[in-house]
C-alpha atoms as a PDB file:
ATOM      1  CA  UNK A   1      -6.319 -37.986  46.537  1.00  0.00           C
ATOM      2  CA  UNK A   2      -8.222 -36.810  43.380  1.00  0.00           C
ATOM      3  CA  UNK A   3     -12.028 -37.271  43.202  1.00  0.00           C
ATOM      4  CA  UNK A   4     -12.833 -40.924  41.268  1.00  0.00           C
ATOM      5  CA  UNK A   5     -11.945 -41.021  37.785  1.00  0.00           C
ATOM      6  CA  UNK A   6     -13.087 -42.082  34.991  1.00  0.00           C
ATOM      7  CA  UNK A   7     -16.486 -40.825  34.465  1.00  0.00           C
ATOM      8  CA  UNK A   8     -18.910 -43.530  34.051  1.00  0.00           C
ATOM      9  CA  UNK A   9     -22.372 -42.559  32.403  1.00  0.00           C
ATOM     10  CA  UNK A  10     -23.781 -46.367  32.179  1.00  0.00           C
ATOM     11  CA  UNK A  11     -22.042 -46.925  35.670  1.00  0.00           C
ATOM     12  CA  UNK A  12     -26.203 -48.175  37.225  1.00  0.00           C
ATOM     13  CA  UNK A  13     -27.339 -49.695  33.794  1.00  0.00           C
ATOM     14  CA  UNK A  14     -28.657 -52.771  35.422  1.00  0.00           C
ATOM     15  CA  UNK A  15     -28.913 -51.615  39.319  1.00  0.00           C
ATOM     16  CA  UNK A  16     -31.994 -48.818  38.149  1.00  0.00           C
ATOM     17  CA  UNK A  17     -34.327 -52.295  37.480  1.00  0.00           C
ATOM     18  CA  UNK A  18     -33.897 -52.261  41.472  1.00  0.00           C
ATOM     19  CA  UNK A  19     -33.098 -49.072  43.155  1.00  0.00           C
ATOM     20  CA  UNK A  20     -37.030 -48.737  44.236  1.00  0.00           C
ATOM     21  CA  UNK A  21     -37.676 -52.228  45.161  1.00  0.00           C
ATOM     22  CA  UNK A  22     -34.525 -51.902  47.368  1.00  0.00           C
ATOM     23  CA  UNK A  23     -33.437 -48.928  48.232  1.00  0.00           C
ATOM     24  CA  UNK A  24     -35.050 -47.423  51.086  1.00  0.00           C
ATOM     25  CA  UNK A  25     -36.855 -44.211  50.372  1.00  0.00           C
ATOM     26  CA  UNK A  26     -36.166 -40.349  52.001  1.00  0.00           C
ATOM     27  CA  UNK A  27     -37.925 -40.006  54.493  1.00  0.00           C
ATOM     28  CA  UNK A  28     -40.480 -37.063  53.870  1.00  0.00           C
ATOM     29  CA  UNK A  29     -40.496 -35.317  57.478  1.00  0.00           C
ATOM     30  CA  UNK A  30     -36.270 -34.886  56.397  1.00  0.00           C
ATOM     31  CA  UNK A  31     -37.437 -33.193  52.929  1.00  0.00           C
ATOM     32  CA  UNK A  32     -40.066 -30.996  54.486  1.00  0.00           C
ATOM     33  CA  UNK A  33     -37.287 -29.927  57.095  1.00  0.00           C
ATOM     34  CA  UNK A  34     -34.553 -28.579  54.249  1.00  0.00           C
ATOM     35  CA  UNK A  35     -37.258 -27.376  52.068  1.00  0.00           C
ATOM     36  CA  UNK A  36     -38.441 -25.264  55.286  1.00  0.00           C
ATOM     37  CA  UNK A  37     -34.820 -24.080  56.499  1.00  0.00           C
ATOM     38  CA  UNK A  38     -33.481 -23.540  52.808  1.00  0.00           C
ATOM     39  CA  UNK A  39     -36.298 -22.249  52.019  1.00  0.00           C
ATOM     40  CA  UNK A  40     -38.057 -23.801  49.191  1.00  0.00           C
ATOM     41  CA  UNK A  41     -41.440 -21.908  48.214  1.00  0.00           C
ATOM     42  CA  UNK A  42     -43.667 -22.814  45.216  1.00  0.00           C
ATOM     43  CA  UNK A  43     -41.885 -19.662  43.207  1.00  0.00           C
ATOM     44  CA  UNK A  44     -38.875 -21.868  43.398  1.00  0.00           C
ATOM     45  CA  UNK A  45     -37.090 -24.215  40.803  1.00  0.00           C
ATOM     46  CA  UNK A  46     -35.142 -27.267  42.571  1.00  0.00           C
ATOM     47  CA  UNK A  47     -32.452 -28.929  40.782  1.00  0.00           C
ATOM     48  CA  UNK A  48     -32.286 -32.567  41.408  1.00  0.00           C
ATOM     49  CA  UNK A  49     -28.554 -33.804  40.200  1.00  0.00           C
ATOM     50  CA  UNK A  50     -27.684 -37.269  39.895  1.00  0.00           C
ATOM     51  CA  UNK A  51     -31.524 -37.737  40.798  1.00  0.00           C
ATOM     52  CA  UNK A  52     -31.869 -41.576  39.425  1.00  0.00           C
ATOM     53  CA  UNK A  53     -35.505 -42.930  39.991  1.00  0.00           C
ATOM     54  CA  UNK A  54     -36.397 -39.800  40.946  1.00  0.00           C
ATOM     55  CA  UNK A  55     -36.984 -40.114  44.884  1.00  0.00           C
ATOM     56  CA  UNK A  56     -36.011 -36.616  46.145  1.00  0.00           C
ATOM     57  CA  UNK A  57     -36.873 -34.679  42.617  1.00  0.00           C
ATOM     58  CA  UNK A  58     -41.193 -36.041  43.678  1.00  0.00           C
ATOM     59  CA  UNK A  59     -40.364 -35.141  47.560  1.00  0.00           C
ATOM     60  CA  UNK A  60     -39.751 -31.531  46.571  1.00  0.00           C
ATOM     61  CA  UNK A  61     -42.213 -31.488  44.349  1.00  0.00           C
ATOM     62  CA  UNK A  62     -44.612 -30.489  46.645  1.00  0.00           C
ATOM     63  CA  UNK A  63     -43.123 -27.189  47.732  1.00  0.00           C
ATOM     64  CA  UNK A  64     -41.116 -26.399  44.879  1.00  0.00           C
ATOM     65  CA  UNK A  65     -42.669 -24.314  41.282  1.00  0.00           C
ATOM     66  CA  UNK A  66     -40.888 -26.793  39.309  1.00  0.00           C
ATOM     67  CA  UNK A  67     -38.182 -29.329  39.834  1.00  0.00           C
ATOM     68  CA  UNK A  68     -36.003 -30.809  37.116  1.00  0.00           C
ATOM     69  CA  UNK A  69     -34.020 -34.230  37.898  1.00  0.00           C
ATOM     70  CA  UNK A  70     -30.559 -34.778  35.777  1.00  0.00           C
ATOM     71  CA  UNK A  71     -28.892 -38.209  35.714  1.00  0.00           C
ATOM     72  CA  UNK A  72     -26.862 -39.938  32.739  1.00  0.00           C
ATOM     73  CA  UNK A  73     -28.551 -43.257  33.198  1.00  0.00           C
ATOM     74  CA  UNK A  74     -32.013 -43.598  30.871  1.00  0.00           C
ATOM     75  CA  UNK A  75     -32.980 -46.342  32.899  1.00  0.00           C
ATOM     76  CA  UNK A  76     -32.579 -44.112  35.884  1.00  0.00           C
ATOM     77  CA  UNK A  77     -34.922 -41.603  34.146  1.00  0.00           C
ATOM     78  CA  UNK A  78     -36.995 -43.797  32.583  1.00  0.00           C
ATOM     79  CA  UNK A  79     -37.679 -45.764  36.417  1.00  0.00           C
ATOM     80  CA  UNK A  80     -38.288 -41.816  37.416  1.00  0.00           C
ATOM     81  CA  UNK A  81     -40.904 -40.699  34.799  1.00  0.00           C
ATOM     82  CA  UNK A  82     -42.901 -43.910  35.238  1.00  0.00           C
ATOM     83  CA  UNK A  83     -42.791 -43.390  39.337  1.00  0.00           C
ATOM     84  CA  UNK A  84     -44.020 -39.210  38.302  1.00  0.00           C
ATOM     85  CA  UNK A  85     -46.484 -40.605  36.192  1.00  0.00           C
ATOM     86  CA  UNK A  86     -50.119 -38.664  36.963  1.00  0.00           C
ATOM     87  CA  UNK A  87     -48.466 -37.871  40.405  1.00  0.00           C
ATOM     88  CA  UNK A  88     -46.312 -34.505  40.048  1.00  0.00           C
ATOM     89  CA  UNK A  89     -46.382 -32.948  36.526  1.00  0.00           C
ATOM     90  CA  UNK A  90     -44.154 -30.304  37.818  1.00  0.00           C
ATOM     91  CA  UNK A  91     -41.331 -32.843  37.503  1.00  0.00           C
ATOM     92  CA  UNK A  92     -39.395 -33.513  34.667  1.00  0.00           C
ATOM     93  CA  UNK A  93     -36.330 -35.246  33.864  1.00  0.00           C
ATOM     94  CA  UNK A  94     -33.189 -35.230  31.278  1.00  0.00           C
ATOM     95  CA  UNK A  95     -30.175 -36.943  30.531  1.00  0.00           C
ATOM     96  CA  UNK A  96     -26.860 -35.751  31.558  1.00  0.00           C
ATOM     97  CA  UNK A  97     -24.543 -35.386  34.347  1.00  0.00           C
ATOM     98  CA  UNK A  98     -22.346 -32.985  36.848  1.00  0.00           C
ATOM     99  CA  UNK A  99     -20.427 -32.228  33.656  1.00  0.00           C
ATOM    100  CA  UNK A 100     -23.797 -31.265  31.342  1.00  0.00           C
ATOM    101  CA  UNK A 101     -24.254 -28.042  34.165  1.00  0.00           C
ATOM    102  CA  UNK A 102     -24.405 -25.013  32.429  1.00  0.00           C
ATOM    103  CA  UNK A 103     -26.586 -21.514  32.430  1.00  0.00           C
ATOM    104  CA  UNK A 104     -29.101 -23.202  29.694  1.00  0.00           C
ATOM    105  CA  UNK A 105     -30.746 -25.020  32.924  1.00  0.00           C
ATOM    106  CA  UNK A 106     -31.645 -22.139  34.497  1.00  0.00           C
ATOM    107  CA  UNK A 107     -31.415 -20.665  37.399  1.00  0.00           C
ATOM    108  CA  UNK A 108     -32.639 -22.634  41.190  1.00  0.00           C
ATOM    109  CA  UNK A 109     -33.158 -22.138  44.865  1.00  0.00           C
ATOM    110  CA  UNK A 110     -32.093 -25.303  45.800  1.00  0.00           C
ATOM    111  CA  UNK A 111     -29.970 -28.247  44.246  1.00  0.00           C
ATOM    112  CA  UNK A 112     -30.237 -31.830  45.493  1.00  0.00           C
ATOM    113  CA  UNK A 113     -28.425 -34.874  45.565  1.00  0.00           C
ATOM    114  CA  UNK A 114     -28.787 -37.876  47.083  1.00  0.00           C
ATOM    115  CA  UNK A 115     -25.958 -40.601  47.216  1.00  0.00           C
ATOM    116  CA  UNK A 116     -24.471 -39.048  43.938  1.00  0.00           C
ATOM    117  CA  UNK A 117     -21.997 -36.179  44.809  1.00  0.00           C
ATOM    118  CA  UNK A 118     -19.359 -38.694  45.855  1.00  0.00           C
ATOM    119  CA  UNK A 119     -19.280 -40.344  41.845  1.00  0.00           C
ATOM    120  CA  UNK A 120     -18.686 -36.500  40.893  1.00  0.00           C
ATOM    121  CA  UNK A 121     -15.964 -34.186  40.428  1.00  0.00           C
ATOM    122  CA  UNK A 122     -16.612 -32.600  43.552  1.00  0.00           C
ATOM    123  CA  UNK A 123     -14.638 -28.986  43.915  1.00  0.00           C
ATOM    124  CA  UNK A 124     -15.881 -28.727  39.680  1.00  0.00           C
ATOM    125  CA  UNK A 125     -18.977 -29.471  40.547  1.00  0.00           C
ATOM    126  CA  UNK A 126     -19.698 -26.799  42.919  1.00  0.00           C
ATOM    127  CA  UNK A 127     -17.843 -24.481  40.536  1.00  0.00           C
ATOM    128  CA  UNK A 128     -20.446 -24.852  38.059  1.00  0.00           C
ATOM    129  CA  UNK A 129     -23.397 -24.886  40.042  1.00  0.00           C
ATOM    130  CA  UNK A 130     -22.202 -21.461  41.942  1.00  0.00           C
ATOM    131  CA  UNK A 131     -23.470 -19.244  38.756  1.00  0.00           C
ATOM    132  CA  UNK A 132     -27.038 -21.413  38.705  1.00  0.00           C
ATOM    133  CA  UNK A 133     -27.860 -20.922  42.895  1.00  0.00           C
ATOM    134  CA  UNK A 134     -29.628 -17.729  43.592  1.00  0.00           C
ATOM    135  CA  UNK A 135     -28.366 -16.032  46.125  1.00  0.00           C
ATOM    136  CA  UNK A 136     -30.512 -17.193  49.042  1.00  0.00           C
ATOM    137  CA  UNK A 137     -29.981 -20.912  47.517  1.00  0.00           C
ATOM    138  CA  UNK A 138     -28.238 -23.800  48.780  1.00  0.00           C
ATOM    139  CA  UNK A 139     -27.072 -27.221  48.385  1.00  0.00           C
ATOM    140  CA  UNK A 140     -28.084 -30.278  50.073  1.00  0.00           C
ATOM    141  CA  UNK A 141     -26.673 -33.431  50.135  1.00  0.00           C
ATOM    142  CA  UNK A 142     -29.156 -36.639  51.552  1.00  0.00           C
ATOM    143  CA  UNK A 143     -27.538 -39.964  53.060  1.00  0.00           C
ATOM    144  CA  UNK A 144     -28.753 -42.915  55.085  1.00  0.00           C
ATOM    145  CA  UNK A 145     -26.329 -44.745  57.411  1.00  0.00           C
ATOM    146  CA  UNK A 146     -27.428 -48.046  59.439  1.00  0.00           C
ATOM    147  CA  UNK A 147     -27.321 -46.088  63.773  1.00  0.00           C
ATOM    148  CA  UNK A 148     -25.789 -48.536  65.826  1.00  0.00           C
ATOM    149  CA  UNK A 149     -28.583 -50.291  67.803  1.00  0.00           C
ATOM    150  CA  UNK A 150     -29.271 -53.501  68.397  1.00  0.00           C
ATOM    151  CA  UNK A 151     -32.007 -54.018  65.713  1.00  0.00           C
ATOM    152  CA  UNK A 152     -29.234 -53.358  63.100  1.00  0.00           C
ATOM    153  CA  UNK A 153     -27.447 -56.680  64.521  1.00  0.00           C
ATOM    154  CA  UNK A 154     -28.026 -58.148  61.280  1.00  0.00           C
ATOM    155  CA  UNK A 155     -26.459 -55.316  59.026  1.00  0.00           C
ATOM    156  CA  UNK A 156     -22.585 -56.793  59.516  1.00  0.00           C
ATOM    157  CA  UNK A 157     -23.753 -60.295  58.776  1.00  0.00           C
ATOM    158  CA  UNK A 158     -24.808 -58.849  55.392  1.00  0.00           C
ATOM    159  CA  UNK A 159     -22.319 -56.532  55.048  1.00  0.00           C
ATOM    160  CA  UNK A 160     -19.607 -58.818  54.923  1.00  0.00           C
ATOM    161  CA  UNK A 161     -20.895 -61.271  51.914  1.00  0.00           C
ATOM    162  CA  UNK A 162     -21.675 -58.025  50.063  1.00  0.00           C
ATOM    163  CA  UNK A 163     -17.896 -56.347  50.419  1.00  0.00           C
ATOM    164  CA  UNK A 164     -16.368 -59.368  49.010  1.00  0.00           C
ATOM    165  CA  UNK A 165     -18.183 -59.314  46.050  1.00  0.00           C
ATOM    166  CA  UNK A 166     -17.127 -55.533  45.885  1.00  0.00           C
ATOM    167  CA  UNK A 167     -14.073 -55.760  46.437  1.00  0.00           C
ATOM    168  CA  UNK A 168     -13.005 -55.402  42.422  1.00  0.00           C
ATOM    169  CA  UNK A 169     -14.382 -51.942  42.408  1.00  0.00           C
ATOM    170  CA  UNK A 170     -11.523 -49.606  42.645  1.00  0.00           C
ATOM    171  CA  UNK A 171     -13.494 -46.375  43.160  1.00  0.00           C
ATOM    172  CA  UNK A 172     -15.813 -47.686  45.499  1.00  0.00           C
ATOM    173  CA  UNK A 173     -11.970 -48.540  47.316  1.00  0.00           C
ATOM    174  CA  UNK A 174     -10.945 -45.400  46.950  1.00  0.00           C
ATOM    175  CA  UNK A 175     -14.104 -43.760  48.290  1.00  0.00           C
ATOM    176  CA  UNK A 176     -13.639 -46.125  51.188  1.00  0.00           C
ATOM    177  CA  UNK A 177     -10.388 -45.342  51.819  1.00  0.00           C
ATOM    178  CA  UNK A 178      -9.125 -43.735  54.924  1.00  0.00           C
ATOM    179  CA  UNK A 179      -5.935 -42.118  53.270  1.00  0.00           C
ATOM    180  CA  UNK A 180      -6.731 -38.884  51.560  1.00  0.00           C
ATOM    181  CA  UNK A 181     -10.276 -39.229  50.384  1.00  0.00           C
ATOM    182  CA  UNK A 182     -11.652 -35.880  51.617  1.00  0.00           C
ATOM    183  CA  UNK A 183     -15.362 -35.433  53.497  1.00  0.00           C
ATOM    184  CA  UNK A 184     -17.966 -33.911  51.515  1.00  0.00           C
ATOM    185  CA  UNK A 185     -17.681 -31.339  54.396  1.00  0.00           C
ATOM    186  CA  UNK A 186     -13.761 -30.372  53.650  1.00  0.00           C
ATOM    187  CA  UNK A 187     -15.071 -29.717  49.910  1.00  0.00           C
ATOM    188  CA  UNK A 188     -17.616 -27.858  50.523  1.00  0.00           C
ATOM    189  CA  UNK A 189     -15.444 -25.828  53.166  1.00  0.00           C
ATOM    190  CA  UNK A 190     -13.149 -24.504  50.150  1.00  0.00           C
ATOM    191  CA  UNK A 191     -16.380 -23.878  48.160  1.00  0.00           C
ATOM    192  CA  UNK A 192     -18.449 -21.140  47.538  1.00  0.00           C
ATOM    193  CA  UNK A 193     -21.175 -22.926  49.430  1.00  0.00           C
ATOM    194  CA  UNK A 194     -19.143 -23.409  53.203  1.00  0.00           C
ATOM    195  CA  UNK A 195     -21.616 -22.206  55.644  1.00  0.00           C
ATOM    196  CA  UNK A 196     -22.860 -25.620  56.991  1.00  0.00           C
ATOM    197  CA  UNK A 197     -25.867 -26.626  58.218  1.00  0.00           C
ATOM    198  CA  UNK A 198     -27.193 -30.654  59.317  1.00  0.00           C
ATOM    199  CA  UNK A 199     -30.342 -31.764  59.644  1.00  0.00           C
ATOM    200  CA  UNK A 200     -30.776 -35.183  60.641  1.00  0.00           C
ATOM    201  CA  UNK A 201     -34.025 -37.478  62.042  1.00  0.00           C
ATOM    202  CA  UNK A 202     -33.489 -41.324  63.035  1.00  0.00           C
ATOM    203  CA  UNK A 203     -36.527 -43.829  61.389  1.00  0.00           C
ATOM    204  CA  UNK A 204     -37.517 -47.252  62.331  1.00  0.00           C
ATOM    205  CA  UNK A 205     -38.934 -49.205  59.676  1.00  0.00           C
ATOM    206  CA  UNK A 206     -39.813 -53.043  58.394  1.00  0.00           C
ATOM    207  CA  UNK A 207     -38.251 -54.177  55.502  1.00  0.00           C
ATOM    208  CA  UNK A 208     -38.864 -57.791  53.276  1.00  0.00           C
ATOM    209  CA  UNK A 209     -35.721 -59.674  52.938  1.00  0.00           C
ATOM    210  CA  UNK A 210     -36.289 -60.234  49.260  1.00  0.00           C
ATOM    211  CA  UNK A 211     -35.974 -56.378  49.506  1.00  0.00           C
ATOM    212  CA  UNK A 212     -32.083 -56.783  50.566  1.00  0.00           C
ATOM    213  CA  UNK A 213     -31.807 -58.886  47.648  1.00  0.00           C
ATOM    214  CA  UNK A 214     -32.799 -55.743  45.236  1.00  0.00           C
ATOM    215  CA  UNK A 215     -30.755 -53.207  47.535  1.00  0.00           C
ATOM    216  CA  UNK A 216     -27.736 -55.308  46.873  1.00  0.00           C
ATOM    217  CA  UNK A 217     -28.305 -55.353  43.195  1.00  0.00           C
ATOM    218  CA  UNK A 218     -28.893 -51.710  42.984  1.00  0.00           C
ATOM    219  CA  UNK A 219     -25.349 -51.045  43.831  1.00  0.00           C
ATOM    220  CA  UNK A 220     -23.310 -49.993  41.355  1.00  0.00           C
ATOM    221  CA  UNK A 221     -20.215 -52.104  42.640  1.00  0.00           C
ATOM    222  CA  UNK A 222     -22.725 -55.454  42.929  1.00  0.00           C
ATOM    223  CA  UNK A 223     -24.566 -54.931  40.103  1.00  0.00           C
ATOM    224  CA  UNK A 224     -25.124 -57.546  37.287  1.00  0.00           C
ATOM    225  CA  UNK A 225     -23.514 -55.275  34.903  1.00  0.00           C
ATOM    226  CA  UNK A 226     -20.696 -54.982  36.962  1.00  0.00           C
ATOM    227  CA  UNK A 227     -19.884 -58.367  38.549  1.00  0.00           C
ATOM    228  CA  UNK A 228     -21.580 -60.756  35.958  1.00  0.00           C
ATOM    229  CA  UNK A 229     -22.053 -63.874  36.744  1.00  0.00           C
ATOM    230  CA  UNK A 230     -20.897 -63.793  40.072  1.00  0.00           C
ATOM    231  CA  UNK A 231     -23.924 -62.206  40.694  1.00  0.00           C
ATOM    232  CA  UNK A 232     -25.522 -65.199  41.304  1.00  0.00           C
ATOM    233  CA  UNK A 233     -23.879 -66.797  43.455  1.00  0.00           C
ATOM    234  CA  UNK A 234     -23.890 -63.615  45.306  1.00  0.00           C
ATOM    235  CA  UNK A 235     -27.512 -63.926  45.573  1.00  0.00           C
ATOM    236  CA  UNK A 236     -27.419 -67.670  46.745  1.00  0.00           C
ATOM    237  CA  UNK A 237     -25.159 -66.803  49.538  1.00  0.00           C
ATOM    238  CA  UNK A 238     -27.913 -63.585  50.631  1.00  0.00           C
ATOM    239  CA  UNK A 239     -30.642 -65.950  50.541  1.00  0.00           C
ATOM    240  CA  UNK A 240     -28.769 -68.543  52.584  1.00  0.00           C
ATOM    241  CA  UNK A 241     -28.534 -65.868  55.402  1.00  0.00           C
ATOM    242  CA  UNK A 242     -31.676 -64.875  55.531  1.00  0.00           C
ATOM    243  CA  UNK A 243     -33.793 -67.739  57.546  1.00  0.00           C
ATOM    244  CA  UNK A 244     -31.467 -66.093  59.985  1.00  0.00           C
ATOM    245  CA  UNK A 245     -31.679 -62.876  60.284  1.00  0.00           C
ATOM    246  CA  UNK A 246     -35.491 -62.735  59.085  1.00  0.00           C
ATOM    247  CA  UNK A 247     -37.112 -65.928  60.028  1.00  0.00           C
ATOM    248  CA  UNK A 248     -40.207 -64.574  59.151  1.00  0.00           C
ATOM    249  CA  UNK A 249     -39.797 -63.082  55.894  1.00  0.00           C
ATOM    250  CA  UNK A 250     -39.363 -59.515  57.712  1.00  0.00           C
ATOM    251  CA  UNK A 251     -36.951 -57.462  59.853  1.00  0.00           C
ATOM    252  CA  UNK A 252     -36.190 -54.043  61.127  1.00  0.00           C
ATOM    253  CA  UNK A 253     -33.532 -51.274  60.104  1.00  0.00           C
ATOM    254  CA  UNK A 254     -32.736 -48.288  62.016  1.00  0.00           C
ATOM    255  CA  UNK A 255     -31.380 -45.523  59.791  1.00  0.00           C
ATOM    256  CA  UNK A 256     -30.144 -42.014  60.775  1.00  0.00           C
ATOM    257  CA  UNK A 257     -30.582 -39.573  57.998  1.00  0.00           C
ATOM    258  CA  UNK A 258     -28.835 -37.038  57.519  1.00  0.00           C
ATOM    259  CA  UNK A 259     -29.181 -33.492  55.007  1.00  0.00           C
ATOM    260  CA  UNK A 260     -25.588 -31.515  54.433  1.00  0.00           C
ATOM    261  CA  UNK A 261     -26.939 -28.396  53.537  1.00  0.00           C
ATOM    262  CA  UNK A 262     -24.366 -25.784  51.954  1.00  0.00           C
ATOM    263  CA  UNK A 263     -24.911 -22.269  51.904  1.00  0.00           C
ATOM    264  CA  UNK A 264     -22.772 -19.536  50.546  1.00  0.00           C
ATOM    265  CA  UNK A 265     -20.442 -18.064  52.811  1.00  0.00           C
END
């Protein structure tokens, strides 16, 4: 199965308004781990692609010479300069996309991306960054997934009103899909960049449940832009669950995340 198809530039138009408020940061003992094993000195340039309110481009900020974060969504980028603001001026963001890669960016140690690569041409991708990677340079590609413990009881509850509002997203179907979508891993395998290397740490953290309501919303395939007005009810139903799950306004999530890092064969 081919990667997902069309390419949509405006596909997080109205999730960026809550991608901070509800989507739960990298964790920065995980960043200071791939910047270490890549690794990532202050002579280096880091390429942040797909890099949407800017979350990993300010994590490697702080070991990197200068990092520069690509997405095709101004709100993305303008969510990210306001979080960069006074914090890391070695930061800086522009518009454009997997398909915008080209020599004129420069050349990196390290290229980042955090829930993006799957929206990309995936095998072209890595094509074009191969030329822009020095040759002690990697890839690394972050992800969060819920561990299965008990204090993630509450994650299928939620789960299951979110997927039926998502259901009319065919890419997010065909990502899902257990028939021929291909691992990240089996890409990067037939890439120049297939020697593989995980790094992984499991975090325990409290979370608000209005803060579920913005995570939901920051998802491209439950966004307001996407689903309208069904939105709302959406949000009704998530707010009728919560009493339960977080009686007191607060919960727990366990998350195991995990860095793919790629290096060249």
């Amino acid at each position: 199965m081919p990667d997902p198809y069309p390419f949509e530039p405006n596909r997080f138009h109205s999730a960026a308004a809550h991608y901070l408020a509800g989507r739960p940061p990298y964790p920065p003992s995980l960043i200071r781990r791939v910047a270490e094993a890549v690794p990532v000195r202050d002579r280096h340039r880091v390429l942040d692609l797909g890099c949407g309110p800017g979350q990993l481009a300010i994590g490697f900020a702080y070991f990197a010479r200068e990092v520069v974060g690509l997405d095709p969504e101004p709100n993305m980028l303008a969510a990210a300069t306001e979080a960069t603001r006074g914090l890391t001026p070695n930061v800086s963001f522009r518009q454009g996309s997997s398909y915008d890669l080209s020599p004129e960016l420069g050349c990196f140690r390290l290229v980042t991306m955090g829930r993006s690569f799957h929206w990309m041409d995936r095998a072209e991708t890595l094509r074009r960054l191969d030329p822009l990677i020095d040759d002690r340079g990697a890839v690394a590609l972050f992800h969060g997934n819920h561990a299965d413990v008990p204090e993630n009881a509450w994650v299928q509850q939620w789960r299951t009103i979110v997927d039926r509002y998502a259901t009319r997203d065919g890419v997010r179907a065909r990502i899902r899909s257990s028939e021929g979508w291909l691992r990240h891993e089996a890409v990067l395998l037939a890439s120049p960049f297939c020697r593989l290397e995980t790094v992984s740490i499991i975090e325990s953290r409290a979370i608000t449940a209005d803060s579920l309501i913005d995570r939901v919303l920051s998802m491209s395939s439950t966004s307001r832009s996407r689903i309208g007005a069904r939105a709302d009810q959406m949000v009704l139903e998530l707010r009728e669950l919560l009493p339960h799950i977080a009686p007191l306004g607060t919960l727990r999530e366990v998350l195991e995340w995990r860095a793919l890092i790629a290096r060249r064969g």
